[in-house]
C-alpha atoms as a PDB file:
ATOM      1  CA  UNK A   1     -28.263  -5.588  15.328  1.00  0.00           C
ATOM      2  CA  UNK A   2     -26.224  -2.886  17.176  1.00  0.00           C
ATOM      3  CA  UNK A   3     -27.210   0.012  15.943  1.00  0.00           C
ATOM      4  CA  UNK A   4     -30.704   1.555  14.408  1.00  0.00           C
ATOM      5  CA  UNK A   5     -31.538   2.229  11.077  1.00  0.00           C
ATOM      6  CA  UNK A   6     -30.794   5.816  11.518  1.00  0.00           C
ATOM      7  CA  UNK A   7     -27.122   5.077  12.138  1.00  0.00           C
ATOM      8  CA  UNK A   8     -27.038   3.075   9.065  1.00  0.00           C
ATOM      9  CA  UNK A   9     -25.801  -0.455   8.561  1.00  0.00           C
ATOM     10  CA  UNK A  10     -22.298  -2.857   7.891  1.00  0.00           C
ATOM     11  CA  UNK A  11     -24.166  -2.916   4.550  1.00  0.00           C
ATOM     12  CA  UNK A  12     -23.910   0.467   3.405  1.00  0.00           C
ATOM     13  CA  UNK A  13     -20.023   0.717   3.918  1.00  0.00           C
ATOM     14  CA  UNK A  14     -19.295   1.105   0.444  1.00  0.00           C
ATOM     15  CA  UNK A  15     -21.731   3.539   0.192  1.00  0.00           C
ATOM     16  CA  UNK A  16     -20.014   5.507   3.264  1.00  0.00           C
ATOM     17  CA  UNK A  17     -16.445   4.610   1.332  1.00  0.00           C
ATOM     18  CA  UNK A  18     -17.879   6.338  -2.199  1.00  0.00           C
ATOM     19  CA  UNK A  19     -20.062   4.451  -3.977  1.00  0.00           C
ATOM     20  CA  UNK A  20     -19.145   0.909  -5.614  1.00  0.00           C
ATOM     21  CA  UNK A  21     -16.398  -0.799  -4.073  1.00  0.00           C
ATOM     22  CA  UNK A  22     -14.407  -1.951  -7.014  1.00  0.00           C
ATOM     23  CA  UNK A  23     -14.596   1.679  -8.128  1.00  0.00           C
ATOM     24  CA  UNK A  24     -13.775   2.852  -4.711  1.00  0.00           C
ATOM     25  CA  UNK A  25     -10.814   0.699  -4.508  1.00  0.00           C
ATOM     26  CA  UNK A  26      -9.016   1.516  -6.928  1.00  0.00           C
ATOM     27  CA  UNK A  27      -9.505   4.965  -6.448  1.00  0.00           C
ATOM     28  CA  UNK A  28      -7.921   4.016  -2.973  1.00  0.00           C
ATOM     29  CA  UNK A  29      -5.588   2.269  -4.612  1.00  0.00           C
ATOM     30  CA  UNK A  30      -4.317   4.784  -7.162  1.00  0.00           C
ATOM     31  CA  UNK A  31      -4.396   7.588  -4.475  1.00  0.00           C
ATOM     32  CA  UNK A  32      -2.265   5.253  -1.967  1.00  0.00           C
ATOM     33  CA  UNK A  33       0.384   4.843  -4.744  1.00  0.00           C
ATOM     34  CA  UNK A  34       0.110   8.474  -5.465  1.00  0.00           C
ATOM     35  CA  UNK A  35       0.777   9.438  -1.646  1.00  0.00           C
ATOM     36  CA  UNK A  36       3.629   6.439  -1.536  1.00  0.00           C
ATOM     37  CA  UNK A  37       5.328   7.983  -4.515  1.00  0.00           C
ATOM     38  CA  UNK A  38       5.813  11.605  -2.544  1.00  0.00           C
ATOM     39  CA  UNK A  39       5.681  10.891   0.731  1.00  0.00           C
ATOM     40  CA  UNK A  40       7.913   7.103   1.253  1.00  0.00           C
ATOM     41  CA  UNK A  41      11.353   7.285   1.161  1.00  0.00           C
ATOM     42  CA  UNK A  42      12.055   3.447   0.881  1.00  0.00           C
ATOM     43  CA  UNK A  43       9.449   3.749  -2.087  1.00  0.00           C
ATOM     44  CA  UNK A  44      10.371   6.301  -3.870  1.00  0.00           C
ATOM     45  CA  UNK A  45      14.061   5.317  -3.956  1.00  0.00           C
ATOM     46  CA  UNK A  46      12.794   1.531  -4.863  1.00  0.00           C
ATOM     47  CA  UNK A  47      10.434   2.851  -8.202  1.00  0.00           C
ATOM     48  CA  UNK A  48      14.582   5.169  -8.860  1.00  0.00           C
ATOM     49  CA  UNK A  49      16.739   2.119  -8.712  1.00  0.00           C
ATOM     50  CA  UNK A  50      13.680  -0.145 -10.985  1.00  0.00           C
ATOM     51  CA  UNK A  51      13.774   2.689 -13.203  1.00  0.00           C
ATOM     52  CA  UNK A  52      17.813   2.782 -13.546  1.00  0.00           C
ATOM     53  CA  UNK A  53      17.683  -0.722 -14.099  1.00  0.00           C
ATOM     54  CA  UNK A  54      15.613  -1.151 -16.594  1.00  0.00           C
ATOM     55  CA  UNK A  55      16.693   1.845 -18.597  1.00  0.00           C
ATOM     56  CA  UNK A  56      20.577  -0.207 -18.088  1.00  0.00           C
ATOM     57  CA  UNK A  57      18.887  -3.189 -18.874  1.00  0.00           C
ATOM     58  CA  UNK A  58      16.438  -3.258 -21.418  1.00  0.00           C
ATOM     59  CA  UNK A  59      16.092  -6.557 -21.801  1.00  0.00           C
ATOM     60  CA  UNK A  60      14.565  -6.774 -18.103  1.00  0.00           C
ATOM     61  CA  UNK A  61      11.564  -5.096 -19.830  1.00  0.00           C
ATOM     62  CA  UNK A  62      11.350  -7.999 -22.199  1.00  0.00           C
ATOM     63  CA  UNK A  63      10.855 -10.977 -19.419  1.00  0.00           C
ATOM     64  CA  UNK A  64       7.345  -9.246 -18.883  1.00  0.00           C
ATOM     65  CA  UNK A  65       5.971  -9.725 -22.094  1.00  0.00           C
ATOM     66  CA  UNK A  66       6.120 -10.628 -25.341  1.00  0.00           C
ATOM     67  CA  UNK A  67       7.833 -14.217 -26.664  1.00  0.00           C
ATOM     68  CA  UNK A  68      10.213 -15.928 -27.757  1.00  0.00           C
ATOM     69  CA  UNK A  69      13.983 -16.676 -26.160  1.00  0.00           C
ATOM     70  CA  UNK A  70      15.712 -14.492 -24.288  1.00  0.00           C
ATOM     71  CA  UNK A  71      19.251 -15.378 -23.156  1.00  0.00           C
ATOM     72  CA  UNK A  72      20.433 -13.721 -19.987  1.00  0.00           C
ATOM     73  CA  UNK A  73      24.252 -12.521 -18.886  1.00  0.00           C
ATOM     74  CA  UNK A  74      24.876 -13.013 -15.331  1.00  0.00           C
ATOM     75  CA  UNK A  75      24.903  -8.930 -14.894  1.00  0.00           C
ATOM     76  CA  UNK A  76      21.762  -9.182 -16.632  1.00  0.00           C
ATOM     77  CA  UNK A  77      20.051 -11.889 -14.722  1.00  0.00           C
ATOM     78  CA  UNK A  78      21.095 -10.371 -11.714  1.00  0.00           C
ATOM     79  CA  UNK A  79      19.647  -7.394 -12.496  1.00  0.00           C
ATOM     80  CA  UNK A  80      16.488  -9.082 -13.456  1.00  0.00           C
ATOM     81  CA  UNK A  81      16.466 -10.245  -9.799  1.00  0.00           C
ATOM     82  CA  UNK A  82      17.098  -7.203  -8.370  1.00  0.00           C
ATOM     83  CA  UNK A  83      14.499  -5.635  -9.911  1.00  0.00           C
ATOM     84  CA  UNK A  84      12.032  -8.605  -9.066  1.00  0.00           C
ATOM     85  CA  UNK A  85      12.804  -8.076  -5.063  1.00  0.00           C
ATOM     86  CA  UNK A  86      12.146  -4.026  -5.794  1.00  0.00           C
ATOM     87  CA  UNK A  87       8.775  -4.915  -7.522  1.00  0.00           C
ATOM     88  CA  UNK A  88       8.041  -7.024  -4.202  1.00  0.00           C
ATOM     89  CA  UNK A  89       9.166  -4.066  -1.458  1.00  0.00           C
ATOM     90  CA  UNK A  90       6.726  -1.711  -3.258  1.00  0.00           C
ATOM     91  CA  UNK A  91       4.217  -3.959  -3.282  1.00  0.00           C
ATOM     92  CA  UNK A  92       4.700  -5.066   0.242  1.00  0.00           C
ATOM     93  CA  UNK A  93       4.836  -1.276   1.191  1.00  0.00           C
ATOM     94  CA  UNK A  94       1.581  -0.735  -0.717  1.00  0.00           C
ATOM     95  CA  UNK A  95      -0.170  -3.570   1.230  1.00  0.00           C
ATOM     96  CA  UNK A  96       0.924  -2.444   4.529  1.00  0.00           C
ATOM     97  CA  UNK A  97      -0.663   1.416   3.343  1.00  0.00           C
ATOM     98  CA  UNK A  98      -3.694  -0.287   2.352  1.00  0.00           C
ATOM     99  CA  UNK A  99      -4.043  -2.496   5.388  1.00  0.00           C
ATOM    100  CA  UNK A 100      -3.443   0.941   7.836  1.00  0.00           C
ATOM    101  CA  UNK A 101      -6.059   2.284   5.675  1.00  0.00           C
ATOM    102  CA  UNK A 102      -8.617  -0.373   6.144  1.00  0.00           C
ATOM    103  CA  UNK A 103      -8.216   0.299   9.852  1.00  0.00           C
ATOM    104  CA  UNK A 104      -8.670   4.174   9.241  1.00  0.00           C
ATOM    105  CA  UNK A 105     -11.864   3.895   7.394  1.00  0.00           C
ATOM    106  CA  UNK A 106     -13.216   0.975   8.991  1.00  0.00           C
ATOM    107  CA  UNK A 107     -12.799   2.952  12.476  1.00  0.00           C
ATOM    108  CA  UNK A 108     -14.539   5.850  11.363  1.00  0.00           C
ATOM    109  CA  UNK A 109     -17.179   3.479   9.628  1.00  0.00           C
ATOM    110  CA  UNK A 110     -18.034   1.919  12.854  1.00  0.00           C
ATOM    111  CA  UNK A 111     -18.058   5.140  15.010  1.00  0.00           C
ATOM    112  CA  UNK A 112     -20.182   6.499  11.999  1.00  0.00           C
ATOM    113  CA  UNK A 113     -22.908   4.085  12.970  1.00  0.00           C
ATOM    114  CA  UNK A 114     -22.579   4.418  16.584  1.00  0.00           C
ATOM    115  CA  UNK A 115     -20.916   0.693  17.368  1.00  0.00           C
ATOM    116  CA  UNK A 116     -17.824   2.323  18.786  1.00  0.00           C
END
């Protein structure tokens, strides 16, 4: 092992993170989306234009649940794409936040314990 008991362990990390991880991840999570949503340009501008669209299409809203058969015009089903590719950018902006973030706490995880 590289470092004593008094340093702590790799096993206590999600007690060094806040408690349980599922619990601590999505507070993560929430708080990441949070920060993305005031601080990310790209972001921010994506969740405006996904909101304009679906308030102009209304339908778009529709493809995500419910049933039944939905026809489609081309504005519409372009629309529904565009809106698809926005979901993606957030989400790909949200994993890049949470993989920086990893870094951040692991880094201070393993200094905490006297590895690094």
């Amino acid at each position: 092992m590289c470092q004593n008991q008094e340093q702590g362990s790799y096993n206590d990390f999600p007690i060094f993170i806040g408690g349980s991880f599922n619990e601590s991840f999505n507070d993560i999570d929430s708080s990441i989306c949070v920060k993305l949503s005031n601080t990310n340009v790209e972001y921010m501008d994506a969740g405006k234009e996904l909101n304009r669209l679906w308030e102009a299409f209304p339908i778009i809203t529709k493809l995500e649940g419910g049933d039944g058969e939905i026809c489609l015009t081309a504005e519409e089903h372009s629309a529904f794409n565009l809106c698809e590719n926005l979901i993606l950018d957030r989400e790909r902006i949200e994993r890049e936040e949470l993989y920086l973030r990893g870094h951040a706490d692991a880094f201070a995880y393993l200094k905490r314990i006297g590895v690094i």
